[in-house]
N, C-alpha and C. Protein backbone atom coordinates (compact mmCIF):
# COMPACT_ATOMS: atom_id res chain seq x y z
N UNK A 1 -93.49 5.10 -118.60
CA UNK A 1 -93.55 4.79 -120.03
C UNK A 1 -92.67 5.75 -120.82
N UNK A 2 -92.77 7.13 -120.15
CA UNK A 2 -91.83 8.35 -121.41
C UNK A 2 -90.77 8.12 -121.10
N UNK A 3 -90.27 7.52 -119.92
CA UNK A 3 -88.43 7.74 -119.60
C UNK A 3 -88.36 6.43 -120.39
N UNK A 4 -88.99 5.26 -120.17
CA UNK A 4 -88.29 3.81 -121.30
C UNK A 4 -88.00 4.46 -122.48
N UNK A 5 -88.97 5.10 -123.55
CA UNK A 5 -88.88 5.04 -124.62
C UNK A 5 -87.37 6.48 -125.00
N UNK A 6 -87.11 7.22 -124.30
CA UNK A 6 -86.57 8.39 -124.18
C UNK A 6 -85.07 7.35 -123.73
N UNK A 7 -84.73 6.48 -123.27
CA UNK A 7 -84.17 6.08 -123.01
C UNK A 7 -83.70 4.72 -124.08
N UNK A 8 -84.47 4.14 -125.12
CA UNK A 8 -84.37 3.06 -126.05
C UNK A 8 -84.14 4.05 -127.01
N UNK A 9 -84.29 5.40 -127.54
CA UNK A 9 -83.54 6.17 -128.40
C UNK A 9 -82.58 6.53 -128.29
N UNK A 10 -81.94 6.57 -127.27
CA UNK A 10 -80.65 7.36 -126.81
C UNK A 10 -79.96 6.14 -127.14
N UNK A 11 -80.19 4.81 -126.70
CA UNK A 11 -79.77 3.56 -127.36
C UNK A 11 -79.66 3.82 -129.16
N UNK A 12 -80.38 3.53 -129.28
CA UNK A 12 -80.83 3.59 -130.81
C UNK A 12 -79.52 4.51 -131.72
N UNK A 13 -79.78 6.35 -131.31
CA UNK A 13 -79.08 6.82 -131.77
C UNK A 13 -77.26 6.83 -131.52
N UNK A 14 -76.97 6.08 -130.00
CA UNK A 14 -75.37 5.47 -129.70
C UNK A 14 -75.16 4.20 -131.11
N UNK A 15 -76.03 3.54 -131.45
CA UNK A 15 -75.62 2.65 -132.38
C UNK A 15 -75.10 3.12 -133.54
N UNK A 16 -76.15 4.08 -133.97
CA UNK A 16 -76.08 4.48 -135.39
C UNK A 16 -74.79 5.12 -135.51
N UNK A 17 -74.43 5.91 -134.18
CA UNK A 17 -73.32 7.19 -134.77
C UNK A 17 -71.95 6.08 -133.83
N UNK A 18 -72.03 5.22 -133.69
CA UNK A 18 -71.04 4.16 -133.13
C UNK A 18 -69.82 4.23 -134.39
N UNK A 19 -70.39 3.82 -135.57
CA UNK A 19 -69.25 3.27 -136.92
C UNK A 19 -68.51 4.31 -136.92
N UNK A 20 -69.56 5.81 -136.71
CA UNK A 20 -69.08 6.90 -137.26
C UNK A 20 -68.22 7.49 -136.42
N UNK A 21 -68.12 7.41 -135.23
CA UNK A 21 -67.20 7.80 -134.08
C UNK A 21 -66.20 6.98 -134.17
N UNK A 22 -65.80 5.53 -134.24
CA UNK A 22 -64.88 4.67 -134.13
C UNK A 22 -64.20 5.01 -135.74
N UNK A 23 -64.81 5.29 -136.63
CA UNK A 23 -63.88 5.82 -137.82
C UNK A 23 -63.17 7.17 -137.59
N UNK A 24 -63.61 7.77 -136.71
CA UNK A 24 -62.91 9.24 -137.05
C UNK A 24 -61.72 9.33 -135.51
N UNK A 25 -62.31 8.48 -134.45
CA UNK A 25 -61.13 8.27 -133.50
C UNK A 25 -59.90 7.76 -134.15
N UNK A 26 -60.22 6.59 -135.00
CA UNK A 26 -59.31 6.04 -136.06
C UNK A 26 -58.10 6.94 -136.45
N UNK A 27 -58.88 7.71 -137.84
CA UNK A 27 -58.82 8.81 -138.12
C UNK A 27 -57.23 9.68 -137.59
N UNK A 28 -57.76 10.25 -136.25
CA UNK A 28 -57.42 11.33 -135.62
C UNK A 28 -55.83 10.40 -134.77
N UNK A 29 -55.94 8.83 -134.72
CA UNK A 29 -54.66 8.30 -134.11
C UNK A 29 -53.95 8.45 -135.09
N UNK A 30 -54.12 8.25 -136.08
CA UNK A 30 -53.00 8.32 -137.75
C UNK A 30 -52.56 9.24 -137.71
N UNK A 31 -53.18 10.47 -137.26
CA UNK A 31 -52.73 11.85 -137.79
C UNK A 31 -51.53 11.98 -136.75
């Protein structure tokens, strides 16, 4: 039961910081 849920956050938090990583890779090709 603790490794599922330990494992559906690590999900969770790849989503959230997804926009924020693909903007700053962005970012960093321009430069």
């Amino acid at each position: 039961m603790g490794s599922v849920v330990k494992k559906r956050r690590k999900k969770m938090t790849k989503h959230k910081h997804r926009k924020l990583l693909s903007r700053t890779r962005h970012a960093r090709k321009k430069k």
